[in-house]
N, C-alpha and C. Protein backbone atom coordinates (compact mmCIF):
# COMPACT_ATOMS: atom_id res chain seq x y z
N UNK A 1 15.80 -29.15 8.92
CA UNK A 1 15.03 -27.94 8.70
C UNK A 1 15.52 -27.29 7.40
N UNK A 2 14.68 -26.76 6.34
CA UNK A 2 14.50 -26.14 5.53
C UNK A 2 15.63 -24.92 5.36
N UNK A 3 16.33 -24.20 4.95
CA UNK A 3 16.72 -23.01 5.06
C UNK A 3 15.99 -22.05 3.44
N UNK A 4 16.37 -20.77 4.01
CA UNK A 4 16.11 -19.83 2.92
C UNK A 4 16.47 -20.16 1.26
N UNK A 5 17.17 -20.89 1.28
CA UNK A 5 17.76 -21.36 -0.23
C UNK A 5 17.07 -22.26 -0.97
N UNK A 6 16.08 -22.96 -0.23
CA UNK A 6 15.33 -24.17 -0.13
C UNK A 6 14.16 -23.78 -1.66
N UNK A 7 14.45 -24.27 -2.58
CA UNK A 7 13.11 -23.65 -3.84
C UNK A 7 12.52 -24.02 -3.50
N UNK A 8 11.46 -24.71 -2.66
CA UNK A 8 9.85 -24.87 -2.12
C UNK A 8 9.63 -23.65 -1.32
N UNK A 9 10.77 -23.26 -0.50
CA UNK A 9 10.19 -22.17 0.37
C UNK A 9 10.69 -20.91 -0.65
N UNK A 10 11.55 -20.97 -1.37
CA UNK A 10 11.54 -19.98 -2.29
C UNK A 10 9.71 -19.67 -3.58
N UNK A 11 9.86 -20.72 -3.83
CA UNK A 11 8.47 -20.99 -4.39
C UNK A 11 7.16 -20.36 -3.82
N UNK A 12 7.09 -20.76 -2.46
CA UNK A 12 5.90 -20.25 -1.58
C UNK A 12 6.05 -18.91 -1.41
N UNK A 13 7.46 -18.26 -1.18
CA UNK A 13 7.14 -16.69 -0.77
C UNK A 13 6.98 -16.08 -2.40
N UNK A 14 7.68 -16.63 -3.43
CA UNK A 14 6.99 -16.17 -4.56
C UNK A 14 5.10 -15.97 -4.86
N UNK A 15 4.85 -17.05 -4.40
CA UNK A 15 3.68 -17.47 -4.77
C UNK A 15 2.65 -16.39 -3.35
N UNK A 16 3.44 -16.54 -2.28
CA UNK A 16 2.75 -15.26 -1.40
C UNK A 16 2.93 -13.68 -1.86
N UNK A 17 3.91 -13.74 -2.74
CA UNK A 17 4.33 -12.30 -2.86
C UNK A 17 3.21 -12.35 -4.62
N UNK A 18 2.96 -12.56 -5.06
CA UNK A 18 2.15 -12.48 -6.40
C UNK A 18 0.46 -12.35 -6.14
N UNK A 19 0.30 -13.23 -5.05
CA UNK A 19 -0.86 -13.08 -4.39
C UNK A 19 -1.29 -11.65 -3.89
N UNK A 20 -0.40 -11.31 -2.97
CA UNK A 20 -0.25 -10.09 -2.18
C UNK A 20 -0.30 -8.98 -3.06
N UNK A 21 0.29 -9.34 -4.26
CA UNK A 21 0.73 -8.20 -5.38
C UNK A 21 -0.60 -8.20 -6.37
N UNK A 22 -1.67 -8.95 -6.32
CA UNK A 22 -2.68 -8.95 -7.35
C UNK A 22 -3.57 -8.26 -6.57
N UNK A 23 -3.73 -8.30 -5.05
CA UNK A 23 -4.71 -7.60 -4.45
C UNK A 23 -4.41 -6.60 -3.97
N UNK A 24 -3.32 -5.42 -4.72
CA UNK A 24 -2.38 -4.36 -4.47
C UNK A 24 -3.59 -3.46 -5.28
N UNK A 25 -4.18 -3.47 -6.12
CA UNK A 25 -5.06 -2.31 -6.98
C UNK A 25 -6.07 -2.21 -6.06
N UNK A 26 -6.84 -3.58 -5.54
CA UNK A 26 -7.88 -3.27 -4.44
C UNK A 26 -7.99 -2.60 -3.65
N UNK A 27 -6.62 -2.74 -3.18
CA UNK A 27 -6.15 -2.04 -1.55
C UNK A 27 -6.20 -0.97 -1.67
N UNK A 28 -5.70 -0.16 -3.06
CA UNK A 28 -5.56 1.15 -3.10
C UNK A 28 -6.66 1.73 -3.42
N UNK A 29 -7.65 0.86 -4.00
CA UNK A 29 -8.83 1.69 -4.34
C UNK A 29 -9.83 1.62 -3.00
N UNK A 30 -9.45 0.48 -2.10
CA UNK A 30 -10.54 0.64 -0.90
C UNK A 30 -10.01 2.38 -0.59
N UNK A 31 -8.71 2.47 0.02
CA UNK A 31 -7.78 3.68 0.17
C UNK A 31 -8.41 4.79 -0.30
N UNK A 32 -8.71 4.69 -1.58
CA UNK A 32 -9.31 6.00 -2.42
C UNK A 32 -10.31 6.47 -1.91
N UNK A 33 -11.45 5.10 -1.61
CA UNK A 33 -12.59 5.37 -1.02
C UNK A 33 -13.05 6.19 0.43
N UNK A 34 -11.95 5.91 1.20
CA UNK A 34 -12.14 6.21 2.16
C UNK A 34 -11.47 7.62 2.32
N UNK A 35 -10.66 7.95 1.56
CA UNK A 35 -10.31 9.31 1.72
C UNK A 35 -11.90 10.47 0.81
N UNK A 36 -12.07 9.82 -0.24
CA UNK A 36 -13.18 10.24 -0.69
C UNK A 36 -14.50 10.22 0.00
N UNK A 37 -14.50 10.04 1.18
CA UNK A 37 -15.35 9.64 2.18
C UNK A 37 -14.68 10.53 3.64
N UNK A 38 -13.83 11.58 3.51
CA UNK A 38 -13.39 11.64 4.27
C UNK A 38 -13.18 11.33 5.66
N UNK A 39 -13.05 9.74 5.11
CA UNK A 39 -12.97 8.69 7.09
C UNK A 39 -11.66 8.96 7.23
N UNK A 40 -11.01 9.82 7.58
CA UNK A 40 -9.67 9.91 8.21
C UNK A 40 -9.06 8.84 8.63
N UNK A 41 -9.60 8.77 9.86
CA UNK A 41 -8.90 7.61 10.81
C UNK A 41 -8.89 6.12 10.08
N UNK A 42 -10.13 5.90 9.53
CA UNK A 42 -9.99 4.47 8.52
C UNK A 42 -8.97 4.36 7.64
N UNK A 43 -8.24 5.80 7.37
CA UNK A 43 -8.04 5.81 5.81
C UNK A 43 -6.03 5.98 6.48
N UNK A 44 -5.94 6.74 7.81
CA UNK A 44 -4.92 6.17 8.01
C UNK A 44 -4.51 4.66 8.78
N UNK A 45 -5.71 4.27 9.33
CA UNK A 45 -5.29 2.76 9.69
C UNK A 45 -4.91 1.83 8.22
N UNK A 46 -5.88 2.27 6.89
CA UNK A 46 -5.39 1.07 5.78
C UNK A 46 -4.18 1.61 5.50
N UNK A 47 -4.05 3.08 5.54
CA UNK A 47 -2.40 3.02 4.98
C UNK A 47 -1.18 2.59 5.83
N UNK A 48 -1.28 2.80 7.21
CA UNK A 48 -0.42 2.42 7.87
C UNK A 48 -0.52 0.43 7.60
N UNK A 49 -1.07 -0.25 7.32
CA UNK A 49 -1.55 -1.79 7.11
C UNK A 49 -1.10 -1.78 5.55
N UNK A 50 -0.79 -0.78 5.25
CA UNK A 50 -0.56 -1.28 3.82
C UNK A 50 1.03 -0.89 3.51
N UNK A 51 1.88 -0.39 4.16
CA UNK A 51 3.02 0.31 4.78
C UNK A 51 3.93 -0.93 5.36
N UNK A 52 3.14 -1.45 6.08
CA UNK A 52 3.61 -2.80 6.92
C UNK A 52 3.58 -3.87 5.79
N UNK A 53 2.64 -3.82 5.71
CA UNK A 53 2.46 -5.38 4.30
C UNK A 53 3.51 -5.11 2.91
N UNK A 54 3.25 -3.83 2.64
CA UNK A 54 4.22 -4.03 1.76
C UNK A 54 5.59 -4.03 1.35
N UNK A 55 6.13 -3.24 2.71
CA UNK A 55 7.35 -3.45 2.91
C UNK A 55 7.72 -5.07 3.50
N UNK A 56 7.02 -6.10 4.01
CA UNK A 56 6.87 -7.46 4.58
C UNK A 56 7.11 -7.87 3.35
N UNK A 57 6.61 -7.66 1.99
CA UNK A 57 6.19 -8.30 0.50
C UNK A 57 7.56 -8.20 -0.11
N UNK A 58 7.86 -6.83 0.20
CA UNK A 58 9.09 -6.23 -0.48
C UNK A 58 8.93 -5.05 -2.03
N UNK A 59 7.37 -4.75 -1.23
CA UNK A 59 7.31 -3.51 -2.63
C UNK A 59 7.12 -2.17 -1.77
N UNK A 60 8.85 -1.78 -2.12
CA UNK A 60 9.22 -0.37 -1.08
C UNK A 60 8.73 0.58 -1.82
N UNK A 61 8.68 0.75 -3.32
CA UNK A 61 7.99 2.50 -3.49
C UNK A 61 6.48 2.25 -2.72
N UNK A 62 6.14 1.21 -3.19
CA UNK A 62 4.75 1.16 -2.54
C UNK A 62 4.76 1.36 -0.95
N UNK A 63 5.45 1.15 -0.38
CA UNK A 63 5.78 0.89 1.05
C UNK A 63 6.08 2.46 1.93
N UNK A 64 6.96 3.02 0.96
CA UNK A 64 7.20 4.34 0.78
C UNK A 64 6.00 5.12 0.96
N UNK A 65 5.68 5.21 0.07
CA UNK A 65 4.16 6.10 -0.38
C UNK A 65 3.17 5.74 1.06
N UNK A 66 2.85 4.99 1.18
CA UNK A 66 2.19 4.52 2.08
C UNK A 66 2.21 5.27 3.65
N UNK A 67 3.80 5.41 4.02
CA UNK A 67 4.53 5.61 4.96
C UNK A 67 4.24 6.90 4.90
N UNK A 68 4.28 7.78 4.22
CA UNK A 68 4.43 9.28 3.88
C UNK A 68 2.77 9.74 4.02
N UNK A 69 1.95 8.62 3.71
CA UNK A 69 0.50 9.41 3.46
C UNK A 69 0.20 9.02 4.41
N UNK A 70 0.64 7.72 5.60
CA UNK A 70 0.13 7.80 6.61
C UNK A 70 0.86 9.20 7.76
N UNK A 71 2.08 9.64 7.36
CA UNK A 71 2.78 10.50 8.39
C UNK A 71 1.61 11.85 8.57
N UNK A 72 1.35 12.10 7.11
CA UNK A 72 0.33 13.47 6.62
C UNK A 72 -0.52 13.16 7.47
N UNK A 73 -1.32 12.19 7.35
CA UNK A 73 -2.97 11.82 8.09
C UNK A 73 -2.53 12.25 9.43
N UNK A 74 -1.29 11.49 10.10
CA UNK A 74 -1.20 11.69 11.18
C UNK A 74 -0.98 13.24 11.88
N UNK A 75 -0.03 14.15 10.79
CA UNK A 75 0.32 15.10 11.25
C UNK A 75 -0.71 15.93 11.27
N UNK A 76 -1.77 15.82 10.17
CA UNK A 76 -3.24 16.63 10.07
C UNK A 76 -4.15 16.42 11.00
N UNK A 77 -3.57 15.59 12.65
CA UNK A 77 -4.66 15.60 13.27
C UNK A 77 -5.78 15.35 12.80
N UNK A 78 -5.93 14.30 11.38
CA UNK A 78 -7.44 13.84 11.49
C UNK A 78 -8.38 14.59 10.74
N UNK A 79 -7.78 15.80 9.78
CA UNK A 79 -8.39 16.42 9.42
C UNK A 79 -7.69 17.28 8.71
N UNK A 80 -6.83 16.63 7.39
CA UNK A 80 -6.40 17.28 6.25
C UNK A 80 -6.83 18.82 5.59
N UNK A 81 -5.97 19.58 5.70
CA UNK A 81 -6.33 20.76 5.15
C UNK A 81 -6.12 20.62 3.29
N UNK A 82 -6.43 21.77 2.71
CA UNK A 82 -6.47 21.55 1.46
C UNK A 82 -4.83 21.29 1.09
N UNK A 83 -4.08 21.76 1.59
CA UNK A 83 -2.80 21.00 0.73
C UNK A 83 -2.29 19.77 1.02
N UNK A 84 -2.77 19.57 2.35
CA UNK A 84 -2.00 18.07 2.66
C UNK A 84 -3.44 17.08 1.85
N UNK A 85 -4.54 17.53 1.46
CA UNK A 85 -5.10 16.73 0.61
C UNK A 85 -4.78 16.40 -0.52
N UNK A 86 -4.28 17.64 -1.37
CA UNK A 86 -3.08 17.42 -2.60
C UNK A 86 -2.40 16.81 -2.35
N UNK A 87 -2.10 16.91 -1.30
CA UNK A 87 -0.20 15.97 -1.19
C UNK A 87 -0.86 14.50 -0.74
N UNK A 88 -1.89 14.17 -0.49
CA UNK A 88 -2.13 12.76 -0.03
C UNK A 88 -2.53 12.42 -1.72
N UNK A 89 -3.50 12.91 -2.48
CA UNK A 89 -4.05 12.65 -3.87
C UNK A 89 -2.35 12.45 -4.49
N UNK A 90 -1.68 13.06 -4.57
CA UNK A 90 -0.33 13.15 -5.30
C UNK A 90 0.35 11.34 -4.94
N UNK A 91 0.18 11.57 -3.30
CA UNK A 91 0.87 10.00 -2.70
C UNK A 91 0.14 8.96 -3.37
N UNK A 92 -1.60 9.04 -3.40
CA UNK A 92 -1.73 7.58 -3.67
C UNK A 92 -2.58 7.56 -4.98
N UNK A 93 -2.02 8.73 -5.81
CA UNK A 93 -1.53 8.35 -7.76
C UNK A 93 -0.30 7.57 -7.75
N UNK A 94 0.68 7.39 -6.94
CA UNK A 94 2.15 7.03 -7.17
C UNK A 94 1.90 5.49 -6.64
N UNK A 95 0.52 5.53 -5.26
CA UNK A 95 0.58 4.20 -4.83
C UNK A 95 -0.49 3.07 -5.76
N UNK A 96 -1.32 4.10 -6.66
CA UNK A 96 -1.65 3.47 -7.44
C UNK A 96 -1.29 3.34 -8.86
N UNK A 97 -0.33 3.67 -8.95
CA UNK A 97 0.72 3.44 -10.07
C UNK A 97 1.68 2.09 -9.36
N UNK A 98 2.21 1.93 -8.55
CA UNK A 98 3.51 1.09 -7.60
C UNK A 98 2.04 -0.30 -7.71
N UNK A 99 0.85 -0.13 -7.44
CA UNK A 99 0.04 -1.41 -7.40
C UNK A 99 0.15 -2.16 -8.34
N UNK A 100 -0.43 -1.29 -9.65
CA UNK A 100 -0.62 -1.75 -10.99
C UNK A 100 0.70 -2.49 -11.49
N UNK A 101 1.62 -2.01 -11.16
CA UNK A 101 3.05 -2.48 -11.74
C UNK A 101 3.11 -3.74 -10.45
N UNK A 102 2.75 -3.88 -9.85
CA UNK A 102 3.46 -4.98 -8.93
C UNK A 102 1.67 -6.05 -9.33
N UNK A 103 0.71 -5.98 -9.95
CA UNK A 103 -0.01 -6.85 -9.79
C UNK A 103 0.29 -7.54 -11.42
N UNK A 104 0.13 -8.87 -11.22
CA UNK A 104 0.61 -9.62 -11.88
C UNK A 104 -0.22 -9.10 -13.92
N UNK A 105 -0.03 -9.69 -14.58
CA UNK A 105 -0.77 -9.19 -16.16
C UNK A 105 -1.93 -9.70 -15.99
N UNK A 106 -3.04 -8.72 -16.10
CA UNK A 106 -4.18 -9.17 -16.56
C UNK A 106 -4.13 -9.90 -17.81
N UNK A 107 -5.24 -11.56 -17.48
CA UNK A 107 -5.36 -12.35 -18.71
C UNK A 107 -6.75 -12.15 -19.14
């Protein structure tokens, strides 16, 4: 059996983690959408899914951010008042900043 040291399986989680990391701008802009849509509950199920995944990937500011804008959704009962809407817009400028830097160079 294979262990962690193994460069094929080092290779593959590279190659999963670059993957994961190119469809990091998407994620955040589905995110955008749905807060701009004020679907609450959609908008904390992608962040909590995006919280999990990216801490799994290993991109913690992103993972971070995530964690924090899902706590807000949650603590707002579903229905963000005007500052915890600032403070969610504030979280996912930072999570769409943490995307851009983790998705590979546009060619």
């Amino acid at each position: 059996m294979a262990d962690a040291a193994d460069p094929t399986i080092q290779a593959m989680l590279a190659a999963a983690r670059a993957e994961f990391g190119a469809r990091l701008p998407s994620k955040v802009a589905e995110i955008d959408a749905l807060v701009e849509r004020a679907a609450w509950d959609d908008a904390r199920r992608a962040v909590h899914k995006l919280r999990g995944s990216a801490a799994t990937y290993g991109f913690a500011a992103l993972g971070a951010a995530a964690a924090t804008a899902e706590d807000l959704l949650i603590q707002s009962g579903g229905a963000p008042d005007e500052a915890a809407r600032a403070r969610l817009a504030d979280l996912l400028r930072v999570a769409r900043a943490e995307a851009e830097r983790a998705a590979p160079e546009k060619r």
